[in-house]
Protein backbone atom coordinates (compact mmCIF):
# COMPACT_ATOMS: atom_id res chain seq x y z
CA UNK A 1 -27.12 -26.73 31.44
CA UNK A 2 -28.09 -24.61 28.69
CA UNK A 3 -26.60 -21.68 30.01
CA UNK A 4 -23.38 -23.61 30.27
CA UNK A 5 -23.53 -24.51 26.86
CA UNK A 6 -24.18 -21.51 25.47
CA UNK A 7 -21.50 -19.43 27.32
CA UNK A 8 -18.87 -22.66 26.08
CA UNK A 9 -19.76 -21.74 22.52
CA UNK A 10 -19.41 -17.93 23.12
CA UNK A 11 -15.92 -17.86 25.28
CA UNK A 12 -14.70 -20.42 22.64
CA UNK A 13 -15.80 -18.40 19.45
CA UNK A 14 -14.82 -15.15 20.84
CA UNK A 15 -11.49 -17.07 21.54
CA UNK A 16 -11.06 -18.75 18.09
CA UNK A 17 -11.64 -15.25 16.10
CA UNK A 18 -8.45 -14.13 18.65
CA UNK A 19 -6.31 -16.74 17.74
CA UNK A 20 -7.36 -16.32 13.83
CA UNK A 21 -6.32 -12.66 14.22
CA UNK A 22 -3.07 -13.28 15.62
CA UNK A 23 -2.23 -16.07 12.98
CA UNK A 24 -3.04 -12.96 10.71
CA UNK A 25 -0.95 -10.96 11.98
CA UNK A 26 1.92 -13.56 11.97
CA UNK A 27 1.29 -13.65 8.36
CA UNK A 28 1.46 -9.92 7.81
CA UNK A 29 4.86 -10.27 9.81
CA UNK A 30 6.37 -12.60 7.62
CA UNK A 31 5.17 -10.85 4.50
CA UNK A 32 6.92 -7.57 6.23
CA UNK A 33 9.92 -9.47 6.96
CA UNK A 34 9.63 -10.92 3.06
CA UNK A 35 9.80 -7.17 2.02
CA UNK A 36 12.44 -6.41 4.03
CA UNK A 37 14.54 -8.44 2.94
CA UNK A 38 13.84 -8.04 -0.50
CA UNK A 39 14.86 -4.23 -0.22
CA UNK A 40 18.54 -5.94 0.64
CA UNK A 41 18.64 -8.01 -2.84
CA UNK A 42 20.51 -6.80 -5.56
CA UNK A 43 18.98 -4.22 -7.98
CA UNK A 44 17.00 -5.18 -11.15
CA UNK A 45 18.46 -4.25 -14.07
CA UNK A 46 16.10 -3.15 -17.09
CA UNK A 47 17.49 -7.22 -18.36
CA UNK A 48 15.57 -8.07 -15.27
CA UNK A 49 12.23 -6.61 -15.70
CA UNK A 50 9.70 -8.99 -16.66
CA UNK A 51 8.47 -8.14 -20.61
CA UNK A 52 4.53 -8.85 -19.44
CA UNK A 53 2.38 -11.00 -16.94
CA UNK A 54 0.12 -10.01 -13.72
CA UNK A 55 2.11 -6.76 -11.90
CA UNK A 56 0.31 -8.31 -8.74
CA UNK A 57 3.18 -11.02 -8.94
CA UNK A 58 6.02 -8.78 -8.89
CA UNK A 59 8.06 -8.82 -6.02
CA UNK A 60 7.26 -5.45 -4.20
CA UNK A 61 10.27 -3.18 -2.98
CA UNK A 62 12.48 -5.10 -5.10
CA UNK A 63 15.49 -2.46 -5.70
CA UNK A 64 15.66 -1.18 -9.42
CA UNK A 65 18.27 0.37 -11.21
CA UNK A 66 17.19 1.65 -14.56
CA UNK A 67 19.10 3.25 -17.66
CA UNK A 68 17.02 5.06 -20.18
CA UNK A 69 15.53 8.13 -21.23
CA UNK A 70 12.60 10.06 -20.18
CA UNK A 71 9.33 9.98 -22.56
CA UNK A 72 8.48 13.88 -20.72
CA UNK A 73 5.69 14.30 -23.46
CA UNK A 74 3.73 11.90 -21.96
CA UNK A 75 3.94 12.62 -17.88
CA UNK A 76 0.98 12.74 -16.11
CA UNK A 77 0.44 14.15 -12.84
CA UNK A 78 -1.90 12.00 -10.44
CA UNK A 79 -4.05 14.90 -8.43
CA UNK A 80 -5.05 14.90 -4.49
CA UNK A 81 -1.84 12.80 -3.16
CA UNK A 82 -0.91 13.98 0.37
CA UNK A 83 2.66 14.03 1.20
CA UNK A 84 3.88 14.99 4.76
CA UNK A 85 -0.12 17.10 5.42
CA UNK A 86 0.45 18.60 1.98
CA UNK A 87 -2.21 18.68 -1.00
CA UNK A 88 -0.30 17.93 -4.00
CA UNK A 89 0.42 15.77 -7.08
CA UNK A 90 2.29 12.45 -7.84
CA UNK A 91 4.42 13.20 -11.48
CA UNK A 92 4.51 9.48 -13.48
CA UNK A 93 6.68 9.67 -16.47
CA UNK A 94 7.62 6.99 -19.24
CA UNK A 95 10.92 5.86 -19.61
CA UNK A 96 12.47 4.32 -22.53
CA UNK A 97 15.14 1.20 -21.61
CA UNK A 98 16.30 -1.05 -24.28
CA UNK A 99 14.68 -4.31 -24.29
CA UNK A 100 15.95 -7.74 -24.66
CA UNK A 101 15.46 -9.14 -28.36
CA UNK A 102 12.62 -11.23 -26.75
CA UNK A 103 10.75 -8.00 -25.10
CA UNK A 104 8.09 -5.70 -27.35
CA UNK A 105 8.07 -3.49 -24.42
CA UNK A 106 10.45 -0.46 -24.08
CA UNK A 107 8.91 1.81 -21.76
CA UNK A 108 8.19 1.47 -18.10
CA UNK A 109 6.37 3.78 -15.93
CA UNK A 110 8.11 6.15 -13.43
CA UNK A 111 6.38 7.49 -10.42
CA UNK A 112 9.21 10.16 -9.97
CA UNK A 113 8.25 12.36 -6.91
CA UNK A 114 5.15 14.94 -5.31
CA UNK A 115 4.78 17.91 -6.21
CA UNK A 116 2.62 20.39 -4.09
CA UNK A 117 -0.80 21.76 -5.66
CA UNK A 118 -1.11 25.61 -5.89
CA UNK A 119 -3.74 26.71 -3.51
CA UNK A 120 -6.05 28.54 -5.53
CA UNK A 121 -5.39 27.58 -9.18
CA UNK A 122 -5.31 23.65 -10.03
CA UNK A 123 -3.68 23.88 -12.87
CA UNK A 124 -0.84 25.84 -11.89
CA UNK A 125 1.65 23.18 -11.17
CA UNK A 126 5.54 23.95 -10.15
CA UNK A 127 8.11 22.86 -13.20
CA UNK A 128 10.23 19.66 -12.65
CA UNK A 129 13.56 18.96 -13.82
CA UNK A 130 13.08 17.43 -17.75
CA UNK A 131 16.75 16.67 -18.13
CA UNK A 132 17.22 15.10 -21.78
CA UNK A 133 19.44 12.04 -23.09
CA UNK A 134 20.58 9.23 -20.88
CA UNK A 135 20.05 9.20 -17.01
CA UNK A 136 20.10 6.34 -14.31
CA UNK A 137 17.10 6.03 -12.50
CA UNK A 138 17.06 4.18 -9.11
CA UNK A 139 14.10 3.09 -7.27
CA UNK A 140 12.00 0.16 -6.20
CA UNK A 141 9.50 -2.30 -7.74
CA UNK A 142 5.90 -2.18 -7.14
CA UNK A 143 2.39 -3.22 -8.37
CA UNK A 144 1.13 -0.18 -10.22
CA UNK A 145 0.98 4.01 -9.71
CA UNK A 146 -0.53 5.32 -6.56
CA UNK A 147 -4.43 5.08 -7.07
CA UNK A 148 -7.29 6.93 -4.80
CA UNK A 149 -11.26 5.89 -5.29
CA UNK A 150 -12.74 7.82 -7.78
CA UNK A 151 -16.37 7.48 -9.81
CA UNK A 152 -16.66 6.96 -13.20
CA UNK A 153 -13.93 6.85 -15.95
CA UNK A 154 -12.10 10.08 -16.86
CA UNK A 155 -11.76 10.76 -20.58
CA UNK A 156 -8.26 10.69 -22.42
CA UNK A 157 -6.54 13.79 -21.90
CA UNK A 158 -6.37 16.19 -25.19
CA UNK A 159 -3.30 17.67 -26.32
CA UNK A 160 -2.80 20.49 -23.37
CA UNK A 161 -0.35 20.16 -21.16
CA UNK A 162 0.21 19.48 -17.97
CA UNK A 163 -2.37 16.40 -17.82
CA UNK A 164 -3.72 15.93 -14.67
CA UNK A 165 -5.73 12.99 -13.46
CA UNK A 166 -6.70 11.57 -10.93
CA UNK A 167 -6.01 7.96 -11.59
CA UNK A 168 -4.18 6.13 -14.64
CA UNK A 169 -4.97 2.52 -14.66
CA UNK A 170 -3.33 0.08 -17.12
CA UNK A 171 -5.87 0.85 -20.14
CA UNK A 172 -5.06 4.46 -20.30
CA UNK A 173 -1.17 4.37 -20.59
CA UNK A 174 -1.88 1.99 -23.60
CA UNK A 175 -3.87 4.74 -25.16
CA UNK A 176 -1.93 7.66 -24.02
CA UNK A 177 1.36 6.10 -25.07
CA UNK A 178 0.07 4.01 -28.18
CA UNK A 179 1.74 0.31 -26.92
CA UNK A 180 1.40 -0.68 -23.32
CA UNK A 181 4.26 -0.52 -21.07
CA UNK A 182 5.48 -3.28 -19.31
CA UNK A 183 3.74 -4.60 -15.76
CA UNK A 184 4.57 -2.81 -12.84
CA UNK A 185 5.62 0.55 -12.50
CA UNK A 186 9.74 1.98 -10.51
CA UNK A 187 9.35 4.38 -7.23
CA UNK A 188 11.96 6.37 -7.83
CA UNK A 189 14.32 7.35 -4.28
CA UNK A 190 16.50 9.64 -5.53
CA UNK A 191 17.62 11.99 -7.87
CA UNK A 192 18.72 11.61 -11.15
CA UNK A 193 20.31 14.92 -11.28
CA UNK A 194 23.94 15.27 -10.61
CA UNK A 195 22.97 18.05 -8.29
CA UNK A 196 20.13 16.39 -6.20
CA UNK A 197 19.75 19.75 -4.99
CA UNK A 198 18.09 21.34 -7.68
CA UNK A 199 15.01 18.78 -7.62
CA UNK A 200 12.57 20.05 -6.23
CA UNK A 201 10.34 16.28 -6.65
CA UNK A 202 9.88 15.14 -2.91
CA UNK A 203 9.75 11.20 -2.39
CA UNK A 204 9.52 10.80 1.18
CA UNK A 205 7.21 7.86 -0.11
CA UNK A 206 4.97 6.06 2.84
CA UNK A 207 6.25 2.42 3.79
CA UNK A 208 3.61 0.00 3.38
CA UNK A 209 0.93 -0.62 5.45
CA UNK A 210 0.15 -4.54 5.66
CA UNK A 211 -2.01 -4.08 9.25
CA UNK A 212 -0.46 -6.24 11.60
CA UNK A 213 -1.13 -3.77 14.34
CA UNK A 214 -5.02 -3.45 13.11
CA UNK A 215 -5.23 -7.42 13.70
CA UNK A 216 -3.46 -7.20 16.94
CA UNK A 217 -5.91 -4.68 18.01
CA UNK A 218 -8.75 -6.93 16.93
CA UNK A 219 -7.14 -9.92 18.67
CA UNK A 220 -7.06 -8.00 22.17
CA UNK A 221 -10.86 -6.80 22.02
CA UNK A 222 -11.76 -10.85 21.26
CA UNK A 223 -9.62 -12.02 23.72
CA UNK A 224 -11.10 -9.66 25.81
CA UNK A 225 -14.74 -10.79 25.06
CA UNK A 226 -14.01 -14.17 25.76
CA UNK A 227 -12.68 -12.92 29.12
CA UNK A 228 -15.46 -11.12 30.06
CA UNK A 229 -17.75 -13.73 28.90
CA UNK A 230 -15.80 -16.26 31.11
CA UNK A 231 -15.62 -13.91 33.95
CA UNK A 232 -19.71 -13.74 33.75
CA UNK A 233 -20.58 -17.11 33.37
CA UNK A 234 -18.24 -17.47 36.84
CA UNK A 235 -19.85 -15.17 38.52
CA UNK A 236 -23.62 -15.40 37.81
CA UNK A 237 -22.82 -19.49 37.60
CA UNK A 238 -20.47 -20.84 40.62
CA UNK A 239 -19.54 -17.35 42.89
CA UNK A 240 -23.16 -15.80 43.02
CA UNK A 241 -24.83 -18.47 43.46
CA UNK A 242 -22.64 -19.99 46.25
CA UNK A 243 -22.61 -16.84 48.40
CA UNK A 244 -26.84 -16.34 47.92
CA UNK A 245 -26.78 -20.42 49.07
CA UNK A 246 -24.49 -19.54 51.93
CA UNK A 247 -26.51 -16.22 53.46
CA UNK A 248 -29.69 -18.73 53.01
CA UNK A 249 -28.17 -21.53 55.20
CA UNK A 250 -26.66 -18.43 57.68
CA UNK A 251 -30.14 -17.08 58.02
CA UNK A 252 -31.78 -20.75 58.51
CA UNK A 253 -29.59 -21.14 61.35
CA UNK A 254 -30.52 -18.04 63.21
């Protein structure tokens, strides 16, 4: 009876932790679904763009479209970002909108395209387009600038340019830019150059990951355990034993 027992609890935990991955991956669905069809709602305006609060709560890929000018003084590049196999850099750059009467905050970070990284010398990065005066910027909405692990804190950058980092959280654009820009930060998509041409910024940004195939996959191999668990506790329980009982009662009768 113990043995029964004991394979019940396995085949029905192995089972549970299936059906708890699949209800994850239903969520991560619905929050894919959420995204997509927040891409479809009509763009933010700078009006729109919340003055402060946690960036976590900002609707992701919400589209932005964004009048200003660009703050070029103060772009950082963001080193070891792959793009499409490629070693390179991710250029941020202020911009300035006007700000509701209500708003302290007039800039707003940019993460305006990849650049690729020279092979042998770090520093010597390709020029960008700095066009000056008004442009429209489009993009979408998301949490904060790409980020990759690093250790320790990197000091503030001194007055040579380009600055290259590899990660600029929250409490260094306050610093760098003396005020703090407002939450979130604008992917740009496309060009703000009349001839798109010209830029040589890529932004063949990746979509998203929210691993609904990594909990499917996890799903399967528990499903599968409890199957192979059940398929055990058959065999060494009901079929083995029957067929051993039957060969004993064959060989009585001879």
């Amino acid at each position: 009876m113990s043995v029964w027992l004991a394979a019940a609890a396995g085949i029905s935990l192995t089972a549970g932790l299936g059906v708890w991955q699949m209800g994850r991956a239903d969520q991560k669905q619905a929050a894919r679904a959420e995204l997509d069809a927040r891409a479809r709602a009509p763009a933010w305006t700078g009006a729109d763009w919340p003055c402060e609060g946690d960036p976590q709560s900002l609707p992701r890929h919400q589209p932005v479209r964004l009048q200003g000018s660009w703050w070029h003084a103060r772009s950082v590049l963001l080193d070891n970002r792959p793009m499409n196999g490629q070693v390179g850099f991710v250029l941020v750059t202020p911009l300035r909108v006007e700000a509701p009467a209500t708003c302290r905050g007039r800039v707003i970070l940019v993460q305006r395209g990849w650049l690729p990284r020279h092979a042998q010398d770090r520093t010597a990065v390709p020029p960008w387009p700095q066009p000056e005066g008004a442009v429209e910027v489009v993009g979408r909405l998301d949490t904060d600038v790409s980020r990759v692990y690093a250790l320790g804190e990197e000091p503030m950058p001194g007055p040579t340019q380009p600055v290259i980092r590899q990660n600029a959280p929250v409490s260094f654009w306050a610093a760098w830019l003396g005020e703090s820009p407002r939450p979130g930060v604008l992917v740009q998509v496309q060009s703000e150059l009349s001839d798109a041409a010209r830029d040589p910024l890529r932004r063949q940004w990746p979509e998203p990951d929210l691993g609904v195939d990594k909990h499917h996959g996890y799903a399967a191999q528990w499903f599968g355990l409890s199957a192979l668990l059940t398929g055990l506790t058959v065999w060494f329980q009901i079929i083995r034993p029957g067929r051993q009982h039957k060969v004993r009662n064959h060989d009585n009768a001879r």
